[in-house]
C-alpha atoms as a PDB file:
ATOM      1  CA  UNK A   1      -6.200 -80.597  45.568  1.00  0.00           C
ATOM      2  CA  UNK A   2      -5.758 -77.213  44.401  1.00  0.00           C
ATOM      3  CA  UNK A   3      -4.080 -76.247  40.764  1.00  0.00           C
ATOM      4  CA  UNK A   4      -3.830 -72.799  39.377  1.00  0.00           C
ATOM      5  CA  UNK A   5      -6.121 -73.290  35.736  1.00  0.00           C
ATOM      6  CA  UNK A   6      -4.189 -72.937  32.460  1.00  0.00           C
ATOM      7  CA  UNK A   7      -6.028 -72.605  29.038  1.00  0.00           C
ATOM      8  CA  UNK A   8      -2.715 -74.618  27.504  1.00  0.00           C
ATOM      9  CA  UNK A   9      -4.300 -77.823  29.271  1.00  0.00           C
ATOM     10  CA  UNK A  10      -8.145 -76.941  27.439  1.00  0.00           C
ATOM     11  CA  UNK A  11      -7.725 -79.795  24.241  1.00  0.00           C
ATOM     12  CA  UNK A  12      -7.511 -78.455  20.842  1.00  0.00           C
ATOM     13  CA  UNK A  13     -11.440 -78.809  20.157  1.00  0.00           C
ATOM     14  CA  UNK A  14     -12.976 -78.728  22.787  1.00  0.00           C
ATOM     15  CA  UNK A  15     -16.406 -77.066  23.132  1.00  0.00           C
ATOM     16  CA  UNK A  16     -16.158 -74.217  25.627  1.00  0.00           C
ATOM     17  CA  UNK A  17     -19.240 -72.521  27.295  1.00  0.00           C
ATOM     18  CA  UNK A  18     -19.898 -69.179  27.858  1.00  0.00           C
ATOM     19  CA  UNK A  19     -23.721 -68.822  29.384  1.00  0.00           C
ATOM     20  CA  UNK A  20     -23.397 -67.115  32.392  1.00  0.00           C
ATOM     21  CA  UNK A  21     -27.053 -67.567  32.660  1.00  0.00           C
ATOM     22  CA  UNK A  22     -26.273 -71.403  33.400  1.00  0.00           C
ATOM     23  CA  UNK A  23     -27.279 -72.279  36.853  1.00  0.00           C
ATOM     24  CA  UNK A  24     -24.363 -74.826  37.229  1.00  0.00           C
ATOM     25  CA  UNK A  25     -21.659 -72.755  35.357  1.00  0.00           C
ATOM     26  CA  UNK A  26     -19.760 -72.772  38.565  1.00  0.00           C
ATOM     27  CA  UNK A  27     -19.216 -76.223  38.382  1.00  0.00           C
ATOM     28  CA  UNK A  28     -18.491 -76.487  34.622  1.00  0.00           C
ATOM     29  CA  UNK A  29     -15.132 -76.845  33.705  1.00  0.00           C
ATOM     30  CA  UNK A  30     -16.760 -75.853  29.858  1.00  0.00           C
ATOM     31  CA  UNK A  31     -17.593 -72.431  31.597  1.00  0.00           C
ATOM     32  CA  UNK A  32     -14.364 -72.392  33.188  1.00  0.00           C
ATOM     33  CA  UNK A  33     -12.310 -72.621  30.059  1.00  0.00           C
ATOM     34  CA  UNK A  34     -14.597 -70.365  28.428  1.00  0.00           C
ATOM     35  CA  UNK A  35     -13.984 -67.604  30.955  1.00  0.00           C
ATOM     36  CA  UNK A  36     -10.063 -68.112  30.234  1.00  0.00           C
ATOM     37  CA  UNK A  37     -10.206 -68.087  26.484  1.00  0.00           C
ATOM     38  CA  UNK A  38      -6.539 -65.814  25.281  1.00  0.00           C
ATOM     39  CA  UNK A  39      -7.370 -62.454  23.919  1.00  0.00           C
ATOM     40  CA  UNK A  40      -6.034 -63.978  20.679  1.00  0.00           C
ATOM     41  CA  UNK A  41      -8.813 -66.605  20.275  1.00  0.00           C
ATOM     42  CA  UNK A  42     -10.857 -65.537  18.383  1.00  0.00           C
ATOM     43  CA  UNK A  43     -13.189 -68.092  17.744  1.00  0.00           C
ATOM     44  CA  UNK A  44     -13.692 -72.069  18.203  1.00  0.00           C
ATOM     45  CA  UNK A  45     -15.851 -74.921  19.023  1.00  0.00           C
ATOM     46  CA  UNK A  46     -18.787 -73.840  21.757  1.00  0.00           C
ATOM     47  CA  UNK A  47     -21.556 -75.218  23.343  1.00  0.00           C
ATOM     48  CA  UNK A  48     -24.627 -72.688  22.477  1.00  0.00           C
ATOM     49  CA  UNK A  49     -26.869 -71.377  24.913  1.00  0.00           C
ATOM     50  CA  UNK A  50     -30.335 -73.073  23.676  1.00  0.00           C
ATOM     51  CA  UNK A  51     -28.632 -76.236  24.489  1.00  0.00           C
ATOM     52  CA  UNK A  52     -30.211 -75.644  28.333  1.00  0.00           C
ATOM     53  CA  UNK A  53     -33.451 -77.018  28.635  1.00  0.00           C
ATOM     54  CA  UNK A  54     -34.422 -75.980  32.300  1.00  0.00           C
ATOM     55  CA  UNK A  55     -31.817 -75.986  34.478  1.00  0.00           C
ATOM     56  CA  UNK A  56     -30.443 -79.445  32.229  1.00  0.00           C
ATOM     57  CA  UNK A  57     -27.462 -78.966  29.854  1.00  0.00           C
ATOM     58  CA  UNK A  58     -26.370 -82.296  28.250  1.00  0.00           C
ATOM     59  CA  UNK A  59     -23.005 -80.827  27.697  1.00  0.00           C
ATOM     60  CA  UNK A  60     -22.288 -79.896  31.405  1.00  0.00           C
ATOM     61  CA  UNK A  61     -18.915 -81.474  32.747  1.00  0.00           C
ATOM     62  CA  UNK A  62     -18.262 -80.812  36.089  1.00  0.00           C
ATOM     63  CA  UNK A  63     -14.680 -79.234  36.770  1.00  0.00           C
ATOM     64  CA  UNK A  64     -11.753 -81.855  38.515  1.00  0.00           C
ATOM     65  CA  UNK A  65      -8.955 -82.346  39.110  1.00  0.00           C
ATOM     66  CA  UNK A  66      -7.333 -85.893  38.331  1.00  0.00           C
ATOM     67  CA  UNK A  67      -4.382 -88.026  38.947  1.00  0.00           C
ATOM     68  CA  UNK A  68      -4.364 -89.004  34.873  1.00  0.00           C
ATOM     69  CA  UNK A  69      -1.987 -91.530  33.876  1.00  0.00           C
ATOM     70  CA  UNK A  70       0.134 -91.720  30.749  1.00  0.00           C
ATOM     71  CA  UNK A  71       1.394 -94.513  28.539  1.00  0.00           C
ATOM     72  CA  UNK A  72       1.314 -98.400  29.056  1.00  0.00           C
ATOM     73  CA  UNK A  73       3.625 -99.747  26.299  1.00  0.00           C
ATOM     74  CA  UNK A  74       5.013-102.243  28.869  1.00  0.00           C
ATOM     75  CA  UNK A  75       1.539-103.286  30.330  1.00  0.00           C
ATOM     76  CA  UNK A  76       2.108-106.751  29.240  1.00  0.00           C
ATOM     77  CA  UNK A  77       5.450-107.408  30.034  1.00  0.00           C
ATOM     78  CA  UNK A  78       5.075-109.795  32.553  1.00  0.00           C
ATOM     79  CA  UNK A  79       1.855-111.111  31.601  1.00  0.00           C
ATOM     80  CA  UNK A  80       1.786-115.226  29.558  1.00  0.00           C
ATOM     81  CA  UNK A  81       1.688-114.456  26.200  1.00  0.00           C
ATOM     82  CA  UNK A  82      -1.894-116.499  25.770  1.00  0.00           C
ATOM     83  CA  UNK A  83      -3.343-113.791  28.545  1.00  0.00           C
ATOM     84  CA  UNK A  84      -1.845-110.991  27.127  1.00  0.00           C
ATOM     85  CA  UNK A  85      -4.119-111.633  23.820  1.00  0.00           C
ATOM     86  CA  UNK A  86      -6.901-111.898  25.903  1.00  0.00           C
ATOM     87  CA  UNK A  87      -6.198-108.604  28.201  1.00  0.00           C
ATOM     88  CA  UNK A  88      -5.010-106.455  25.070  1.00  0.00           C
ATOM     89  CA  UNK A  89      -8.579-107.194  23.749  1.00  0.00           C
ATOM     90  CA  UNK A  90     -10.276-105.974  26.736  1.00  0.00           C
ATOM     91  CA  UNK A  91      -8.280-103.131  26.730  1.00  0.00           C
ATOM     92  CA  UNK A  92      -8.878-101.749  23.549  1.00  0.00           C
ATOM     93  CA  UNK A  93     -12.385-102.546  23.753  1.00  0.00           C
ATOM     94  CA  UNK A  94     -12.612-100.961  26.926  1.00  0.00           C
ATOM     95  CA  UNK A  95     -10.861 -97.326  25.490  1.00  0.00           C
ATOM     96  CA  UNK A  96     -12.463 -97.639  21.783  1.00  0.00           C
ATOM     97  CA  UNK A  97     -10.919 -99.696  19.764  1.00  0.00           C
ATOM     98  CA  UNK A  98      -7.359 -99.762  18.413  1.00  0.00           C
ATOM     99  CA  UNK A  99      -7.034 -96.028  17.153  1.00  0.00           C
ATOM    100  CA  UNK A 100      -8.019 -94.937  20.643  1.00  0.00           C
ATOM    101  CA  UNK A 101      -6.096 -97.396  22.513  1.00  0.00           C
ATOM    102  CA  UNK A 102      -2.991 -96.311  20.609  1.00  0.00           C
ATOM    103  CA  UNK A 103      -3.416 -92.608  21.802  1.00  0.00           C
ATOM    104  CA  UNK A 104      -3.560 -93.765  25.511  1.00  0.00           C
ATOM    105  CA  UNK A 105      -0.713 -96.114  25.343  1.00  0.00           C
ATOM    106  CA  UNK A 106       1.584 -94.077  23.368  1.00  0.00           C
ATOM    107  CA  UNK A 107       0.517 -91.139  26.016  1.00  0.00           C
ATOM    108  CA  UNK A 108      -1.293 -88.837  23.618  1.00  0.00           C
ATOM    109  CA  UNK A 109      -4.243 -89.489  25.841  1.00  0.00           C
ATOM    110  CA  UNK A 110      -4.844 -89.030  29.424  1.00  0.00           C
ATOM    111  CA  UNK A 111      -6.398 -92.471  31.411  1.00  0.00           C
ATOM    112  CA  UNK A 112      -8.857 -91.197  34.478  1.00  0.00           C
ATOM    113  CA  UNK A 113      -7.960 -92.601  37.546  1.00  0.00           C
ATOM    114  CA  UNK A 114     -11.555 -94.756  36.801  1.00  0.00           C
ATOM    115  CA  UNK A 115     -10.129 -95.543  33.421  1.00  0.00           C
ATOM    116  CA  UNK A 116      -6.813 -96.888  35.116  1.00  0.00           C
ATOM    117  CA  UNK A 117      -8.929 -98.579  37.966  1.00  0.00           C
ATOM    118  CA  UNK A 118     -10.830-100.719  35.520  1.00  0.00           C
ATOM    119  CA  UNK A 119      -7.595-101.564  33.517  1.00  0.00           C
ATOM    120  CA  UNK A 120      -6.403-103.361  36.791  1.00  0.00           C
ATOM    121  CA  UNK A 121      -9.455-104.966  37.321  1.00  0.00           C
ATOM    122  CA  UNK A 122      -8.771-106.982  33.876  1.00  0.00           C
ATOM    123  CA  UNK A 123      -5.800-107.894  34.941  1.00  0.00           C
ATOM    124  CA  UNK A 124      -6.764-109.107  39.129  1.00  0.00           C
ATOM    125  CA  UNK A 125      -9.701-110.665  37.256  1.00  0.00           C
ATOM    126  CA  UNK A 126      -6.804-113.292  35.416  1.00  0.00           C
ATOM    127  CA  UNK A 127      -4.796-113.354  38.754  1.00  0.00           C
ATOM    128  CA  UNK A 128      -2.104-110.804  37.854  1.00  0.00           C
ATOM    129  CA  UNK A 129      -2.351-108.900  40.957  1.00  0.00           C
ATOM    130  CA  UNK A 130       0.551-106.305  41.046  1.00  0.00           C
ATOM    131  CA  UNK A 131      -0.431-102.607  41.061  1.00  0.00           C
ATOM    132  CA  UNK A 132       0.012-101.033  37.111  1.00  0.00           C
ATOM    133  CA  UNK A 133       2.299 -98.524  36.617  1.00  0.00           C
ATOM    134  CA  UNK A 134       2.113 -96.703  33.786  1.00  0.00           C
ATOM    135  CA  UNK A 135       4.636 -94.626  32.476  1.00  0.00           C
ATOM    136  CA  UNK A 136       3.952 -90.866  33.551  1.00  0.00           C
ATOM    137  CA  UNK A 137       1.548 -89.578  36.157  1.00  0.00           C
ATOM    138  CA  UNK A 138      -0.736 -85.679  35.549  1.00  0.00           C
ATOM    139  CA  UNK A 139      -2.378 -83.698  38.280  1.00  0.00           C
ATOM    140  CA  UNK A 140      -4.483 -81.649  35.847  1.00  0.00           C
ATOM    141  CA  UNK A 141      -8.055 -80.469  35.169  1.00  0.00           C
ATOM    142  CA  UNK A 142     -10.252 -83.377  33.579  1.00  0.00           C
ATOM    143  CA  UNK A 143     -11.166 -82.389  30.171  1.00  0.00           C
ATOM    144  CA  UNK A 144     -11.684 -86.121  28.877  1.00  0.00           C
ATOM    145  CA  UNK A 145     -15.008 -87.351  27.672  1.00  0.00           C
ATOM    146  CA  UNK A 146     -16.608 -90.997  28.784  1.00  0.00           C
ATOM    147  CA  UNK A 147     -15.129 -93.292  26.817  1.00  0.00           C
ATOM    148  CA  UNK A 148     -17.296 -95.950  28.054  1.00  0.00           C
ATOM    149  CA  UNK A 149     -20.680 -95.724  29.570  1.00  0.00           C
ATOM    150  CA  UNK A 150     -21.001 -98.818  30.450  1.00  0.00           C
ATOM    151  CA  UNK A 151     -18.346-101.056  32.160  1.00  0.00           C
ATOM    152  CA  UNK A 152     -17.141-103.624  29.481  1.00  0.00           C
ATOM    153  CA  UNK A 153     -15.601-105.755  31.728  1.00  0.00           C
ATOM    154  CA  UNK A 154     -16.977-110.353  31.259  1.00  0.00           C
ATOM    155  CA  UNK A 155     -18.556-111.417  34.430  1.00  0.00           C
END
């Protein structure tokens, strides 16, 4: 999947590399950004060149494209009322609580295709088995951070 990079899609924020020293800045969307930065920038959030330790960086991110998704605010339309209590809390405990949740679902925040994966899973795990559609789909570079390390999901 091949898209042309844009600094308008780099998030307002976010920490931008410019090591070119870095034995995986070809693979870094930070170093990516960092290398389209407007003449107009003049300065911002980055990611400082000590922060290697070998040939480790713990703010490396590889570069990828996505299929993000946008907006749920009909998620649980069709869903009993007594399960859509139950999947609303996995949901926002799954994206960081409510203040988070409320940027995805309002489509202020990109889901990862992973992200929208493990939202279906919550709802095949209570039998609701139709495919999710949220409300907009993004081909775009992935600039989001883990939300969750760990998958949240009850066994």
């Amino acid at each position: 999947m091949a898209k042309k990079f844009s600094f308008r899609e780099v998030p307002t924020g976010y920490q931008l590399c410019f090591n070119g020293q870095c034995p995986r800045r070809d693979d870094c969307i930070r170093f990516l950004a960092g290398q389209h930065v407007p003449a107009t920038m003049m300065s911002g959030p980055a990611v400082y060149p000590n922060a290697m330790t070998g040939d480790i960086c713990p703010f490396f991110k590889k570069t990828r494209i996505i299929h993000g998704a946008w907006g749920f605010r009909n998620l649980y339309k069709n869903v009993e009322k007594a399960d859509a209590q139950i999947l609303k809390a996995k949901v926002i405990n799954y994206l960081g609580g409510p203040v988070a949740c409320y940027g995805y679902m309002h489509g202020d925040k990109l889901l990862t295709p992973e992200q929208q994966e493990c939202i279906q899973g919550f709802f095949n795990e209570m039998g609701y088995t139709n495919t999710i559609v949220f409300e907009g789909y993004s081909i775009m570079y992935d600039f989001t951070e883990e939300v969750s390390k760990v998958d949240n999901r009850e066994e």
